[in-house]
Protein backbone atom coordinates (compact mmCIF):
# COMPACT_ATOMS: atom_id res chain seq x y z
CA UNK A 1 92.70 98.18 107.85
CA UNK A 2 92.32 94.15 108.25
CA UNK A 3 94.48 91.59 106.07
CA UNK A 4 92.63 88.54 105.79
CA UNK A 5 94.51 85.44 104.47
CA UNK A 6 91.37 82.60 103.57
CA UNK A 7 92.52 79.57 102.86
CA UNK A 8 95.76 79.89 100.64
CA UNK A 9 98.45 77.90 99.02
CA UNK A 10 101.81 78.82 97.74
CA UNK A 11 104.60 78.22 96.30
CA UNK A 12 106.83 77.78 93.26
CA UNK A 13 105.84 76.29 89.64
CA UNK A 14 103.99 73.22 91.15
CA UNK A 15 105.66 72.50 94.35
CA UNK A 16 103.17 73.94 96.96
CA UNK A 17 105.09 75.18 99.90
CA UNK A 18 102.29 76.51 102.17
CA UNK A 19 99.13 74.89 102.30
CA UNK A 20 95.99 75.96 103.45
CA UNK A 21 96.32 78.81 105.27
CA UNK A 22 94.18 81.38 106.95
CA UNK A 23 94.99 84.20 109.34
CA UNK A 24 93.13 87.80 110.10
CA UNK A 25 95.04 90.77 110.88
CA UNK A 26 93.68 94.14 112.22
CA UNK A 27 94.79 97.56 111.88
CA UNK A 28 97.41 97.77 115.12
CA UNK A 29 97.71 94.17 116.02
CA UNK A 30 101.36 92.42 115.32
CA UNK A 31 101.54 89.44 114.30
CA UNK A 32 104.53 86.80 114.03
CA UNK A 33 105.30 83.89 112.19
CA UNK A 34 107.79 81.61 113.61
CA UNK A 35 109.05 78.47 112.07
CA UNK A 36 112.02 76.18 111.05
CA UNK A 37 114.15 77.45 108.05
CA UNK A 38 112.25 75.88 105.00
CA UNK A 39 108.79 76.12 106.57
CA UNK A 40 107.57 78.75 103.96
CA UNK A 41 107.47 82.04 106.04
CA UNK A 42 109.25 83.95 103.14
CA UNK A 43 107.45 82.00 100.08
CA UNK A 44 103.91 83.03 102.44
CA UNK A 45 105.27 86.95 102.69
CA UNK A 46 106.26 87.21 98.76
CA UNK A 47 102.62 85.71 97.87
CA UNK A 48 101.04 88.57 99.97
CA UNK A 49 103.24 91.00 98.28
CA UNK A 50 102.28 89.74 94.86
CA UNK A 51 105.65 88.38 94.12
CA UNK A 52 104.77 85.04 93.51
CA UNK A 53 100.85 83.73 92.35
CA UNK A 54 98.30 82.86 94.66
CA UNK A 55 97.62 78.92 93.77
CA UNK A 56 94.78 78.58 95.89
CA UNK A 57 92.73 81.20 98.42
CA UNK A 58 92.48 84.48 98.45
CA UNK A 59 93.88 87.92 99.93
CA UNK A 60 91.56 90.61 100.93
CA UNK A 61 92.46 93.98 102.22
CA UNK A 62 89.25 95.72 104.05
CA UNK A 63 87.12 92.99 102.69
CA UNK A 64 88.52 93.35 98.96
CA UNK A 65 90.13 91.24 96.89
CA UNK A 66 93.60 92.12 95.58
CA UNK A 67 94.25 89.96 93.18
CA UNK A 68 93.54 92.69 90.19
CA UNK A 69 95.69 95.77 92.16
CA UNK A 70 98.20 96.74 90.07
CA UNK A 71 101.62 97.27 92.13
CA UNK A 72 101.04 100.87 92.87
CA UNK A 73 97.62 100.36 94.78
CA UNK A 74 99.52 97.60 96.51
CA UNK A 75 102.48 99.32 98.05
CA UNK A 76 100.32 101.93 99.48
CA UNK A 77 98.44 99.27 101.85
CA UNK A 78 101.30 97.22 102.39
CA UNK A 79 105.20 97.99 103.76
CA UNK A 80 107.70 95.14 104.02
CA UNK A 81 110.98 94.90 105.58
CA UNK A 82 113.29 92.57 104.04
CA UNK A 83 115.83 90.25 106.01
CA UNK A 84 118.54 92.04 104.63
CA UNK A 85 118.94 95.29 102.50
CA UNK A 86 121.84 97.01 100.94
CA UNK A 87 121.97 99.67 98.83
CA UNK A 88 125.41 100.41 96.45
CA UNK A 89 124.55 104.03 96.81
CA UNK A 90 125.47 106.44 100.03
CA UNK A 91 122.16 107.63 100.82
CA UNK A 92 121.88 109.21 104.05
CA UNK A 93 119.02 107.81 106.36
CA UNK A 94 116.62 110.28 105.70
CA UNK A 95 116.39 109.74 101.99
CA UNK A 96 116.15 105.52 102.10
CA UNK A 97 113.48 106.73 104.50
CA UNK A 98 111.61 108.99 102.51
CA UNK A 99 112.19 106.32 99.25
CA UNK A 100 108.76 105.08 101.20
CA UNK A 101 107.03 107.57 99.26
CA UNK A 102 107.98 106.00 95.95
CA UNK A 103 104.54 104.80 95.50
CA UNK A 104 102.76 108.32 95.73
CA UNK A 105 104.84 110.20 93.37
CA UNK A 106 104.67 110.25 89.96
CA UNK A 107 106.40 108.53 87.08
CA UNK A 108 109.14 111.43 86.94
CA UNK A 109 107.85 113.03 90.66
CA UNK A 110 110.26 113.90 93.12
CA UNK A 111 109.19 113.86 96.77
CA UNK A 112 107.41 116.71 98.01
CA UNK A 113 107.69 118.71 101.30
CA UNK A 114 104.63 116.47 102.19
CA UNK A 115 106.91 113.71 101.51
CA UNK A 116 109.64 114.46 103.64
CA UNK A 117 107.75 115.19 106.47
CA UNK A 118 106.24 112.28 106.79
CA UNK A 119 109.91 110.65 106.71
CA UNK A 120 110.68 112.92 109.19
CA UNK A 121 107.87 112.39 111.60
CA UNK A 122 108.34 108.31 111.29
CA UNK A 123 112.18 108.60 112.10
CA UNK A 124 111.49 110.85 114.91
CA UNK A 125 108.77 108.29 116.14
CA UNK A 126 111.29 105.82 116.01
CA UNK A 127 114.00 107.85 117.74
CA UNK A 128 116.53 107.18 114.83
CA UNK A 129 116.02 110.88 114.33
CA UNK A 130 120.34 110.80 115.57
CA UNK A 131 120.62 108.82 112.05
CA UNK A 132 118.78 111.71 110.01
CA UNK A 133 122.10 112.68 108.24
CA UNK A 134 124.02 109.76 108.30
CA UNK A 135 125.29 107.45 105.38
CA UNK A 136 123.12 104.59 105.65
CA UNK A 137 125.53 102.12 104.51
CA UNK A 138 127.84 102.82 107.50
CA UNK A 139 125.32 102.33 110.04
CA UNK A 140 125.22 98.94 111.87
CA UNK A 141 122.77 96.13 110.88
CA UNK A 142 120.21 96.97 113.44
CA UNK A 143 120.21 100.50 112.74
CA UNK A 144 119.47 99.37 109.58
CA UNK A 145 116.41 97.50 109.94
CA UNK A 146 114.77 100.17 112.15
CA UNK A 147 115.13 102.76 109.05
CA UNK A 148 113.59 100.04 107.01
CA UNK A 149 111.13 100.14 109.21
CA UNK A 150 110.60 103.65 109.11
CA UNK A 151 110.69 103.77 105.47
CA UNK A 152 107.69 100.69 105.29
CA UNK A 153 105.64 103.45 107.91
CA UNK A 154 106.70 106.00 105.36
């Protein structure tokens, strides 16, 4: 899969925040964006994610323009970790992890043994597979973020 960012501008109503940006990611290549607090990094991540409207440019996935997906076709090709996530709920690990299937099930679908395999397999590739069972608000923050992770893999 590649991401290509050509040329785009963001931001909110009609302050622009980032400006004419362009950027190619391939399928296994990381990439990070570093910058002062204010800089745009999150404004640039919630116009990828379709959050906030494109102003100028445009986003291609594998050479196609998603600017017509509708949110389902979008959360298959693209996982996000937020900053910071809580949940009121006690979920255990394994299902925030397999909530990374939301996007393949159904309106009223319930995960499937598919499903929870593939959880599986991303926590054990992880090696949070120790967290499986436990409560995931009484983990510690950076236990956290790797089962984020593992649920934007899921």
């Amino acid at each position: 899969m590649i991401l290509d960012i050509k040329n785009i501008s963001c931001g909110y109503g009609s302050r622009t925040i980032v400006n004419n940006i362009s950027l190619t990611v391939k399928s296994g290549e990381i990439l990070c964006i570093l910058g002062p607090n204010g800089a745009g990094k999150t404004t640039l991540f919630k116009t990828i994610l379709g959050f906030l409207k494109l102003k100028t440019g445009e986003i291609l996935i594998d050479n196609e323009n998603i600017s017509n997906w509708d949110r389902k076709r979008l959360a298959r090709a693209i996982g996000y970790v937020p900053q910071a996530h809580t949940t009121p709920f006690p979920f255990t690990v394994e299902d925030v992890v397999v909530m990374g299937r939301t996007s393949h099930l159904g309106t009223m679908g319930s995960p499937s043994h598919m499903d929870i395999e593939i959880a599986r397999k991303n926590i054990k590739m992880l090696g949070i597979n120790y967290l499986k069972n436990k409560i995931y608000t009484e983990i510690s923050g950076g236990e956290r973020q790797m089962v984020l992770i593992a649920r934007a893999l899921t």
